[in-house]
N, C-alpha and C. Protein backbone atom coordinates (compact mmCIF):
# COMPACT_ATOMS: atom_id res chain seq x y z
N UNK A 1 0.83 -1.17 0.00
CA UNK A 1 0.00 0.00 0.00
C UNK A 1 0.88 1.24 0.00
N UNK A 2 0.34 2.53 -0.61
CA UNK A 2 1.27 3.35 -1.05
C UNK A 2 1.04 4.49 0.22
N UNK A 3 1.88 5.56 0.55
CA UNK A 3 1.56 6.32 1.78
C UNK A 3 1.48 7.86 1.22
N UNK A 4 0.93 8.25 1.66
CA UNK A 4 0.74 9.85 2.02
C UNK A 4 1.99 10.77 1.53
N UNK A 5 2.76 10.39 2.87
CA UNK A 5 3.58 11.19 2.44
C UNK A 5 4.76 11.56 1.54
N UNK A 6 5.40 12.67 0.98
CA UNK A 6 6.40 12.93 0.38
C UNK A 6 7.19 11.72 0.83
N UNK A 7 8.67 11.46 -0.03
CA UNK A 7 9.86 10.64 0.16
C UNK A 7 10.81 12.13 0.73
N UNK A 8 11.39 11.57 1.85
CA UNK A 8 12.17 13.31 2.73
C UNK A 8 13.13 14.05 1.49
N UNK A 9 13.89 13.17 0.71
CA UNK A 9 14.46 13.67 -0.43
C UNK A 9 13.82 14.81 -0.97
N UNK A 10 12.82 14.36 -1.58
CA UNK A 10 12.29 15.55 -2.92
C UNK A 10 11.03 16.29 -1.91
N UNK A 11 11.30 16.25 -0.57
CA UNK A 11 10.36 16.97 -0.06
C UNK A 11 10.05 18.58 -0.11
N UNK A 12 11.54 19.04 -0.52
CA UNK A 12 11.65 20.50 -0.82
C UNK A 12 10.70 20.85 -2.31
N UNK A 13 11.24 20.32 -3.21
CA UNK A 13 10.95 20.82 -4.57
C UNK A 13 9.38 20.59 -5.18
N UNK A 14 8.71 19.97 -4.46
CA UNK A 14 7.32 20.34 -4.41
C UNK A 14 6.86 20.98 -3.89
N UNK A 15 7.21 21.51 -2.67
CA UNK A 15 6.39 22.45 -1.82
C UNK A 15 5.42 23.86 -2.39
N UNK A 16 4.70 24.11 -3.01
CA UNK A 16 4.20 25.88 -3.43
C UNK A 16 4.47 26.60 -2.01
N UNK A 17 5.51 27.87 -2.19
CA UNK A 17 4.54 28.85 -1.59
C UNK A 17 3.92 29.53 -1.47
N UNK A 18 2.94 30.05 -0.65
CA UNK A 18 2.27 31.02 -0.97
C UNK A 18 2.67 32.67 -0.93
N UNK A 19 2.43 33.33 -1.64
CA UNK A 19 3.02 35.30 -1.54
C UNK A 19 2.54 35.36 -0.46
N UNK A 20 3.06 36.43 0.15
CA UNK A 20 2.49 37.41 1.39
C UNK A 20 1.03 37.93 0.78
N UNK A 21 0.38 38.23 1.05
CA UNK A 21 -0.97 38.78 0.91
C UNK A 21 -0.59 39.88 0.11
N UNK A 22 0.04 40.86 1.05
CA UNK A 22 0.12 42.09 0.26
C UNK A 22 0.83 42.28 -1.03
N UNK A 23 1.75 41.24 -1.43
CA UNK A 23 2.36 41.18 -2.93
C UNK A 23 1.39 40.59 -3.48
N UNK A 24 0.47 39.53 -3.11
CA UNK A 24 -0.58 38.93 -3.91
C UNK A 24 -1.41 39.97 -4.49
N UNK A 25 -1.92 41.15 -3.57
CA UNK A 25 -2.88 41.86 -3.83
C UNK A 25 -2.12 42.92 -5.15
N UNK A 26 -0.96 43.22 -4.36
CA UNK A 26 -0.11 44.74 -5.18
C UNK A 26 -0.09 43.92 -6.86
N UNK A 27 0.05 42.55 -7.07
CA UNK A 27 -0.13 41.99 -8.29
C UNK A 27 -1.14 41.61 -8.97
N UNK A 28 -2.42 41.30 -8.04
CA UNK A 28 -3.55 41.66 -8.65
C UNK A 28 -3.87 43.14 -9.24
N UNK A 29 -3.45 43.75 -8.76
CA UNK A 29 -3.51 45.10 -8.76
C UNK A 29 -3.24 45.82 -10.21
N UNK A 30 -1.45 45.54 -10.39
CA UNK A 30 -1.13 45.59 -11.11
C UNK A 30 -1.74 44.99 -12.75
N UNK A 31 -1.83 43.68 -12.06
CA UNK A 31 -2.65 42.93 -13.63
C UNK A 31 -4.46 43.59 -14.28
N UNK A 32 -4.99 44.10 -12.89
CA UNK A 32 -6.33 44.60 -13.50
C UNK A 32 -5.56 46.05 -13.87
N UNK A 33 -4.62 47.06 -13.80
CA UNK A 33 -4.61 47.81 -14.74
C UNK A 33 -4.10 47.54 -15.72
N UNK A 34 -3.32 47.03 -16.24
CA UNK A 34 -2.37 46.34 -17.26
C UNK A 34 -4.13 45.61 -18.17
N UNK A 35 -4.93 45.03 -17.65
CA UNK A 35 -6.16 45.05 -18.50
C UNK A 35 -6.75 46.13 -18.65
N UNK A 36 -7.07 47.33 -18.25
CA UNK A 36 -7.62 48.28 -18.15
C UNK A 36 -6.98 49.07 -19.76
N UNK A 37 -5.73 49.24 -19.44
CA UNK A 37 -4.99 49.96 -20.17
C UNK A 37 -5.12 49.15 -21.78
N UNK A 38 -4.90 48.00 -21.65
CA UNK A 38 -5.26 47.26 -23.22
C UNK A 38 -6.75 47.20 -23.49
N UNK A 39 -7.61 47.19 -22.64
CA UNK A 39 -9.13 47.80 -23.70
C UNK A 39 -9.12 48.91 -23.69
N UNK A 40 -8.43 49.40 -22.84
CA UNK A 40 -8.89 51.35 -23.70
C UNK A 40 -8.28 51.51 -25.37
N UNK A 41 -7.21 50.88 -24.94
CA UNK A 41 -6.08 51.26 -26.28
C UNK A 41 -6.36 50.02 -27.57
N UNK A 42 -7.46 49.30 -27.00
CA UNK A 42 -7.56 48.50 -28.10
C UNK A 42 -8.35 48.80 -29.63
N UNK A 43 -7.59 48.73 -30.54
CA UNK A 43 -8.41 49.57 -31.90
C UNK A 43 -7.89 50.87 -32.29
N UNK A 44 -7.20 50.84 -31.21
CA UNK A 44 -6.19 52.68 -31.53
C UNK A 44 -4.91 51.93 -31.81
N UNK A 45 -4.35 52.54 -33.30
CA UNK A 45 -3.06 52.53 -33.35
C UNK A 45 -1.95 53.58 -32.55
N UNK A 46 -2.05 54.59 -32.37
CA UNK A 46 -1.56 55.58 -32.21
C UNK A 46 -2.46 56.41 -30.25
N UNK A 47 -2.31 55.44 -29.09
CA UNK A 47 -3.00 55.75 -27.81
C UNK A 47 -2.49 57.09 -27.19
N UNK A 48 -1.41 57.92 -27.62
CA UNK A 48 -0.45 58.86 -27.36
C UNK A 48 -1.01 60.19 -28.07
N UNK A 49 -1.50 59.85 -29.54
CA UNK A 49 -2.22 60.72 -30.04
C UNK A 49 -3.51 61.29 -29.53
N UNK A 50 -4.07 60.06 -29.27
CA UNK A 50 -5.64 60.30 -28.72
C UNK A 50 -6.01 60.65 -27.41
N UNK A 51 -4.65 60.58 -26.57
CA UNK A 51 -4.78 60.96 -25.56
C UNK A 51 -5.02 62.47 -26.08
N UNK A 52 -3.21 63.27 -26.40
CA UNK A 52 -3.05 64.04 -26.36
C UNK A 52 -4.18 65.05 -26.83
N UNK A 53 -5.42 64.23 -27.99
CA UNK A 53 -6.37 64.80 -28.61
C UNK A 53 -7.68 65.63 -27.17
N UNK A 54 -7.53 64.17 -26.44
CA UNK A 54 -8.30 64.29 -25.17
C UNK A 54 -8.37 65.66 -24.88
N UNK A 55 -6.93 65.55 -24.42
CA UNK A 55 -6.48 66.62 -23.21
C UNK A 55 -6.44 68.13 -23.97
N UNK A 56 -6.52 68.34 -25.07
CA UNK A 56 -6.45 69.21 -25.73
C UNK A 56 -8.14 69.62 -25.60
N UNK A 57 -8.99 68.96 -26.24
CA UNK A 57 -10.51 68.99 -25.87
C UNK A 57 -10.94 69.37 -25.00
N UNK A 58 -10.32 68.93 -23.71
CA UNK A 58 -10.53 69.43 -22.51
C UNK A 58 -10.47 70.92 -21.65
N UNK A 59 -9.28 71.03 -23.12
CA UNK A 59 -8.56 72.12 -22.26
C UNK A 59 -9.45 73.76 -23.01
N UNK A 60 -9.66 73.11 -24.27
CA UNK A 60 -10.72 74.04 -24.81
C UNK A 60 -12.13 74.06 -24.21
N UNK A 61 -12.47 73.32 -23.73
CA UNK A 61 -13.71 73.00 -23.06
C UNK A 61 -13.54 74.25 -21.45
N UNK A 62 -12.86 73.95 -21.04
CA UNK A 62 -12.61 74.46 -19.77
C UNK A 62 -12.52 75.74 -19.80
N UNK A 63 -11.48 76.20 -21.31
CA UNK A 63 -11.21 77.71 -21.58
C UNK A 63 -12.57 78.21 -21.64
N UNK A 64 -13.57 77.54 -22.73
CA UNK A 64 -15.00 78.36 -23.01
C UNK A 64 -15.62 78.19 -21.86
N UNK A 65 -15.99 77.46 -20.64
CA UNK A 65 -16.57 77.73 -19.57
C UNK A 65 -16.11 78.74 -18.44
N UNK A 66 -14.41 79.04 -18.62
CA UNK A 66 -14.39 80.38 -18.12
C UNK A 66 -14.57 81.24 -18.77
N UNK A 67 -14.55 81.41 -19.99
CA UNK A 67 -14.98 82.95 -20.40
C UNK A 67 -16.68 83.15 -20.42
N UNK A 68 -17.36 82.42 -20.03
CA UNK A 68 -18.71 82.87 -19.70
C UNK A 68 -19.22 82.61 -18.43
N UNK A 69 -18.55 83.87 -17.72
CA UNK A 69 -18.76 83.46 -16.08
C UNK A 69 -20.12 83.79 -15.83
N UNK A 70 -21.53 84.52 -16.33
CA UNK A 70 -22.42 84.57 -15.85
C UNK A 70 -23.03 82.99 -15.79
N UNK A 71 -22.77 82.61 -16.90
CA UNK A 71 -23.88 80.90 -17.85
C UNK A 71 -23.55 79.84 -16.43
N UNK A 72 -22.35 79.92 -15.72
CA UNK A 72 -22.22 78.98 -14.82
C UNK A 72 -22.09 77.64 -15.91
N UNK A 73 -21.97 77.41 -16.87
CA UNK A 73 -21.60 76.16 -17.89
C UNK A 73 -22.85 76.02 -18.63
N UNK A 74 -23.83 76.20 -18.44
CA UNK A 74 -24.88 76.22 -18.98
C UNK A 74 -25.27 76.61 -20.51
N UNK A 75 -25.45 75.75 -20.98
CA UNK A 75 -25.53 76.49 -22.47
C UNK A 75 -27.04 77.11 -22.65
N UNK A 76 -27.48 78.68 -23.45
CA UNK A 76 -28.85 78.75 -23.87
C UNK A 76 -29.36 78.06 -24.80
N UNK A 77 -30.53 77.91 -24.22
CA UNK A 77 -32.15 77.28 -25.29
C UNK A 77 -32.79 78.23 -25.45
N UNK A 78 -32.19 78.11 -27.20
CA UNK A 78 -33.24 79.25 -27.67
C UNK A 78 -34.70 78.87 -28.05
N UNK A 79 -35.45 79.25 -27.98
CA UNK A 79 -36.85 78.29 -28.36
C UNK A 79 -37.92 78.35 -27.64
């Protein structure tokens, strides 16, 4: 009949261990942005451009809501 346990020899080189929690987590971590970052950028050749397109948009956006400090952002309805 065969037993349970390891042979003491090769008892090392099977063992798993387990990470500390907190490297487990900091690498989960890491891997859900590392997905995050490949569906945003997926279908864009050029993710550097479109950022930069972003932030540019933004920045015009922001300019025209300060120069109409009464509207509070509000656009008129004419009608």
């Amino acid at each position: 009949m065969g037993q349970c346990l390891p042979c003491l020899g090769d008892a090392g080189k099977d063992v798993v261990e387990t990470p500390d929690p907190e490297i487990k987590r900091r690498q989960l971590a890491e891997a859900a942005e590392k997905r995050q970052m490949e569906a945003s950028s997926r279908g864009i050749k050029n993710a550097y451009s479109v950022e930069q397109k972003k932030k540019k948009q933004e920045e015009i956006e922001r300019r025209l809501a300060a120069s109409r400090p009464g509207e509070g952002g509000l656009r008129w309805q004419v009608g």
